[in-house]
N, C-alpha and C. Protein backbone atom coordinates (compact mmCIF):
# COMPACT_ATOMS: atom_id res chain seq x y z
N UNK A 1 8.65 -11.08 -19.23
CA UNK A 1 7.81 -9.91 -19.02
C UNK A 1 7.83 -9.60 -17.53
N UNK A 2 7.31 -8.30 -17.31
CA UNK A 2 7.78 -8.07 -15.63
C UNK A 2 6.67 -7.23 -15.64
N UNK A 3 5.76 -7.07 -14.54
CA UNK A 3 4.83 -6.04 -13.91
C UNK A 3 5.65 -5.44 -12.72
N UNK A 4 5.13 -4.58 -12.59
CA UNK A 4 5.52 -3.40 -11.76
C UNK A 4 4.21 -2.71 -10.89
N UNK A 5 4.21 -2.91 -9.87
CA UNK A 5 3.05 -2.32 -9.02
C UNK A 5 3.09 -1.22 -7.97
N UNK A 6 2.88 -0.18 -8.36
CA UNK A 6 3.04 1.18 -7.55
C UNK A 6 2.12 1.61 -6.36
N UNK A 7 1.94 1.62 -5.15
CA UNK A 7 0.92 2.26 -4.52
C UNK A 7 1.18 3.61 -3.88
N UNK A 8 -0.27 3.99 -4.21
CA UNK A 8 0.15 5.85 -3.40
C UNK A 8 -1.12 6.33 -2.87
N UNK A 9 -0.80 6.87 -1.41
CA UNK A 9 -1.95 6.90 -0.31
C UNK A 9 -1.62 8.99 0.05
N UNK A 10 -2.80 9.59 -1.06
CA UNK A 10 -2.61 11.15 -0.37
C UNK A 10 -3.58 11.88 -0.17
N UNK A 11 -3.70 12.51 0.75
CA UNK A 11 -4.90 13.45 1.09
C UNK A 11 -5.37 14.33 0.04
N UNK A 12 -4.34 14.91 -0.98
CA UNK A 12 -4.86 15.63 -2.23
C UNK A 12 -5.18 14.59 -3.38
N UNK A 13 -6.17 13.77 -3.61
CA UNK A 13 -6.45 12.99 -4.43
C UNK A 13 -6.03 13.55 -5.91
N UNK A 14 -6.71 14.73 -6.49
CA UNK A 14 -6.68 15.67 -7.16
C UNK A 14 -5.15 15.83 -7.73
N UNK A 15 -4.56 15.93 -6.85
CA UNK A 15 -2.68 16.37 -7.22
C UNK A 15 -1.92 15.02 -7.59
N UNK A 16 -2.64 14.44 -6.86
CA UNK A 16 -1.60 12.73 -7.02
C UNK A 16 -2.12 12.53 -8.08
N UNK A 17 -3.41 12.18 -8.54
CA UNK A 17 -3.65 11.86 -9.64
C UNK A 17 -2.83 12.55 -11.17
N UNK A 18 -2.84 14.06 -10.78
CA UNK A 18 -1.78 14.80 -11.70
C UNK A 18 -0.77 14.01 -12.20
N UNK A 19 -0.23 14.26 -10.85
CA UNK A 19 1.19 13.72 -10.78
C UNK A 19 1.44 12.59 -11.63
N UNK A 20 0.19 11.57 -11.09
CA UNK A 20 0.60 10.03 -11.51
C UNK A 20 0.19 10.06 -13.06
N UNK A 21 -0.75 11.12 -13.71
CA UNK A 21 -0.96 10.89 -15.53
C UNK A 21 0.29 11.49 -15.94
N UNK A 22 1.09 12.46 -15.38
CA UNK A 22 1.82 12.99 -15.79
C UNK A 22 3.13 12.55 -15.79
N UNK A 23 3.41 11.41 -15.01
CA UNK A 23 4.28 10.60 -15.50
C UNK A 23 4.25 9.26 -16.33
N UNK A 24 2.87 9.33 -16.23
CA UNK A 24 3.09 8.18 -16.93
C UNK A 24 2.60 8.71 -18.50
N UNK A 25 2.82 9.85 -18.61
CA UNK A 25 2.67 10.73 -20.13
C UNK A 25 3.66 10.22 -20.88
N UNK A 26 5.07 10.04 -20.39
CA UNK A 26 6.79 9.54 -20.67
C UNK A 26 6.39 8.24 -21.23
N UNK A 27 5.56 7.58 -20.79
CA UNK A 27 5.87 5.79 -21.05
C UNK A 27 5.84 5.32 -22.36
N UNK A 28 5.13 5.98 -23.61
CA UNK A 28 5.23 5.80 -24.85
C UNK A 28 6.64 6.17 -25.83
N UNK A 29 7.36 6.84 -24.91
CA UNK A 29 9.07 7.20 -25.30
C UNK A 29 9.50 6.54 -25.04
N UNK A 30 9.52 5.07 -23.75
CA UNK A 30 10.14 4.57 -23.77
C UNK A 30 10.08 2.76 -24.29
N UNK A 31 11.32 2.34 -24.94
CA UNK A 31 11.28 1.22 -25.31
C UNK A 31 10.68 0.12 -24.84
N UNK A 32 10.08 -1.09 -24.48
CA UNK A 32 9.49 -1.78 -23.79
C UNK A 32 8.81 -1.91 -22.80
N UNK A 33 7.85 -0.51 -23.31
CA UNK A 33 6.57 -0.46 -22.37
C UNK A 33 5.33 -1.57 -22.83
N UNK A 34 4.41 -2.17 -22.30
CA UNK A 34 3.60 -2.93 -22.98
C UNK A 34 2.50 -1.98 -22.35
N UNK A 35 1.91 -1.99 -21.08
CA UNK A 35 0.86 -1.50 -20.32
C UNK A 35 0.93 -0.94 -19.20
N UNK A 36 -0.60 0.14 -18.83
CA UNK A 36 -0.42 0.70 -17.38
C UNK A 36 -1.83 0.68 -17.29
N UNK A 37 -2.12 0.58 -15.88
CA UNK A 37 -3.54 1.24 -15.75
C UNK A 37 -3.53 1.84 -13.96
N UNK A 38 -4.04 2.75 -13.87
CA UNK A 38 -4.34 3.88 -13.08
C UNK A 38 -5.45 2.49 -12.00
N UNK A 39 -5.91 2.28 -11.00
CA UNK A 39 -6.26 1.91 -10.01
C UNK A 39 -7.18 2.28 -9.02
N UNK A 40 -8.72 2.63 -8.12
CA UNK A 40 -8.43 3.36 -7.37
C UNK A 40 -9.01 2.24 -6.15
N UNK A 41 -8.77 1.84 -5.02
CA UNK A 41 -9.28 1.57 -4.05
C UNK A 41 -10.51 2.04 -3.60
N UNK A 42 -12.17 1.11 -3.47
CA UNK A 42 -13.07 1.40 -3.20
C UNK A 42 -12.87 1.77 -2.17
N UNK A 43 -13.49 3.21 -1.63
CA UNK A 43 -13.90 3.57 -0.06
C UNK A 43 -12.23 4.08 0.78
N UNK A 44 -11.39 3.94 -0.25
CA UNK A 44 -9.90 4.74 -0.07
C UNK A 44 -9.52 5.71 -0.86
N UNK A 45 -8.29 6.31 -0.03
CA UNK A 45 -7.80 7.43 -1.27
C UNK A 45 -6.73 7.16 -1.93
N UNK A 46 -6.07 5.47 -1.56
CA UNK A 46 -5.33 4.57 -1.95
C UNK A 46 -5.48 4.56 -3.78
N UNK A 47 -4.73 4.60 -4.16
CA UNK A 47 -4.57 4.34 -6.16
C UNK A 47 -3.37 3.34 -5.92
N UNK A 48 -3.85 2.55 -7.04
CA UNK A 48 -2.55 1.68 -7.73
C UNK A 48 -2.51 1.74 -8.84
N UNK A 49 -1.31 2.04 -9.52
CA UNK A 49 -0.85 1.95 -10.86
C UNK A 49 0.21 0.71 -11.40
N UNK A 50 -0.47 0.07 -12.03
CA UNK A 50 0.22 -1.18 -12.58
C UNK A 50 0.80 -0.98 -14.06
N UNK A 51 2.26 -1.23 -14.27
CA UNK A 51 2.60 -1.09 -15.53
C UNK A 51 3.48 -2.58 -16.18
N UNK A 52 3.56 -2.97 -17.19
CA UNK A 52 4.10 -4.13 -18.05
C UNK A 52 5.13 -3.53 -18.80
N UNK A 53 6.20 -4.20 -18.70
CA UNK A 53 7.73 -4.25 -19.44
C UNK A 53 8.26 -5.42 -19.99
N UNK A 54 8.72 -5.23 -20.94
CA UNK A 54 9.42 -6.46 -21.56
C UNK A 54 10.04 -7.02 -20.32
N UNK A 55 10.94 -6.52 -19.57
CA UNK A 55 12.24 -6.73 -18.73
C UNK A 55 12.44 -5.47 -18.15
N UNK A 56 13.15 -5.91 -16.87
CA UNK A 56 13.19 -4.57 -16.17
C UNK A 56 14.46 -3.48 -16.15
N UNK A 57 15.25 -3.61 -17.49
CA UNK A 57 15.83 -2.97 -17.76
C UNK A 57 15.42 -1.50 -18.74
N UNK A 58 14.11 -2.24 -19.13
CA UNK A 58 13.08 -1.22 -19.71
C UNK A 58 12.18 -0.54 -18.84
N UNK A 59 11.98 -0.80 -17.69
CA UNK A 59 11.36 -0.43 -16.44
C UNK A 59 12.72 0.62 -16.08
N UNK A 60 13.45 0.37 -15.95
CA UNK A 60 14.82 1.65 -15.19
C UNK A 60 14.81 2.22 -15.81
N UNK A 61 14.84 2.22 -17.45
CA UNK A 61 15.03 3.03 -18.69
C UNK A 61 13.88 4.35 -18.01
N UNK A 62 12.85 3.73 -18.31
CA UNK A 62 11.33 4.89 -18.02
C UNK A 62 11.53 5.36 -16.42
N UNK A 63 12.14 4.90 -15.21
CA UNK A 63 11.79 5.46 -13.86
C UNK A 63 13.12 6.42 -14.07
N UNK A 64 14.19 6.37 -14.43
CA UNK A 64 14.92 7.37 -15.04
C UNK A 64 15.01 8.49 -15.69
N UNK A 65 14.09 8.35 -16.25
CA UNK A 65 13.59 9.79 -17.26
C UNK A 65 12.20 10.04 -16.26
N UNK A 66 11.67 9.97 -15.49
CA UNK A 66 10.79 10.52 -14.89
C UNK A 66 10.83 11.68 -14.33
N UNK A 67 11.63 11.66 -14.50
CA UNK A 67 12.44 13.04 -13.62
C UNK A 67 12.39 13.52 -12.26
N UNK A 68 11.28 14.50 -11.34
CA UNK A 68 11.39 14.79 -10.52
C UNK A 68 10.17 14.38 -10.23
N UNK A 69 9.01 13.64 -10.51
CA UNK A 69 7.40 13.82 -10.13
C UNK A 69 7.61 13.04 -8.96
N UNK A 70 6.82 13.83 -8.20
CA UNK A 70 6.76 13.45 -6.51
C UNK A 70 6.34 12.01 -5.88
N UNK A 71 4.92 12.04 -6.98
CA UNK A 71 4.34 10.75 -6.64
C UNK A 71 5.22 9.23 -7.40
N UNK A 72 5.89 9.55 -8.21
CA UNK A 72 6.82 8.32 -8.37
C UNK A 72 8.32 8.00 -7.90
N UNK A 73 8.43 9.19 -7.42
CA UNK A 73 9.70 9.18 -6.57
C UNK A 73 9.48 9.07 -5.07
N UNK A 74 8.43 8.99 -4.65
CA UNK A 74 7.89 8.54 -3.41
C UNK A 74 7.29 6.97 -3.04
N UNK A 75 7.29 6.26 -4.30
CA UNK A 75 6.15 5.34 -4.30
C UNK A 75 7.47 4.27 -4.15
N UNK A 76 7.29 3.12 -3.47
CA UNK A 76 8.64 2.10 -3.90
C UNK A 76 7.46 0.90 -4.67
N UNK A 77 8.78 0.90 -5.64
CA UNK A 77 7.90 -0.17 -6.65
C UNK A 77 7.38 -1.77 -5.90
N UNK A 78 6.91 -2.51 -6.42
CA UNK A 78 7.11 -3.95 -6.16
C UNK A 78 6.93 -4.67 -7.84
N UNK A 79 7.95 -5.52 -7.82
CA UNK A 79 8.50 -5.86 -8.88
C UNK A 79 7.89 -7.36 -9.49
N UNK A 80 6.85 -8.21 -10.08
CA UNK A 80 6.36 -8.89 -10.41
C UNK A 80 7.06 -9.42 -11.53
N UNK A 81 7.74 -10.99 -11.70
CA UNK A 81 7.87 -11.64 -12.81
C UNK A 81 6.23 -12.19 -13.34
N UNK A 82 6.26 -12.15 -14.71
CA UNK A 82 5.19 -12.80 -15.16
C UNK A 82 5.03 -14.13 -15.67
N UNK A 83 4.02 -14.74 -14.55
CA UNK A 83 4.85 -16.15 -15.11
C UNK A 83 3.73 -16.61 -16.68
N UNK A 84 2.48 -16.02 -16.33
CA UNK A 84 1.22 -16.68 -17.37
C UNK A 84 0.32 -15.30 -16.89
N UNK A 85 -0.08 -15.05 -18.65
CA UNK A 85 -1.15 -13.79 -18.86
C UNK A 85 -2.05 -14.25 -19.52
N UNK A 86 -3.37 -14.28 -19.86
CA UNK A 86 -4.43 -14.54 -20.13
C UNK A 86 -5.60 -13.01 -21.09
N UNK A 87 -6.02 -13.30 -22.10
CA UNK A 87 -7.00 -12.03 -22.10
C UNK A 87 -7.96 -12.87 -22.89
């Protein structure tokens, strides 16, 4: 399993946020999505969006079809193996 951790720092809170539901609208098309959740930094305009993949060949699958959205083509991922999950 692999997490994926996105951060994005913008003065239009409002637009990024767009941006960022609106790509992650795609993630149920693609094959080995498990999870995402939206983020926001107390007392920042900082968001993190964390998403779960089988493998990160299913992670390229989905940043591929994203197409042009600003806020994920701006963001550089950081790439998490999972070693132990808990709920």
């Amino acid at each position: 399993m692999l997490t994926i951790v996105h951060t994005f720092d913008a003065p239009d809170r409002d637009r990024l946020l767009s941006d960022i539901r609106s790509g992650l609208d795609t993630l149920e098309q693609v094959g080995g999505f498990k999870y995402a959740s939206i983020n926001e930094q107390t007392n920042s305009n900082e968001i993190m969006v964390m998403t779960k993949w089988d493998d990160l060949n299913a992670y390229e699958n989905w940043a591929a079809g994203v197409g042009e959205n600003k806020a994920f083509k701006q963001a550089t991922p950081q790439m998490f193996d999972v070693i132990d999950e808990r709920y």
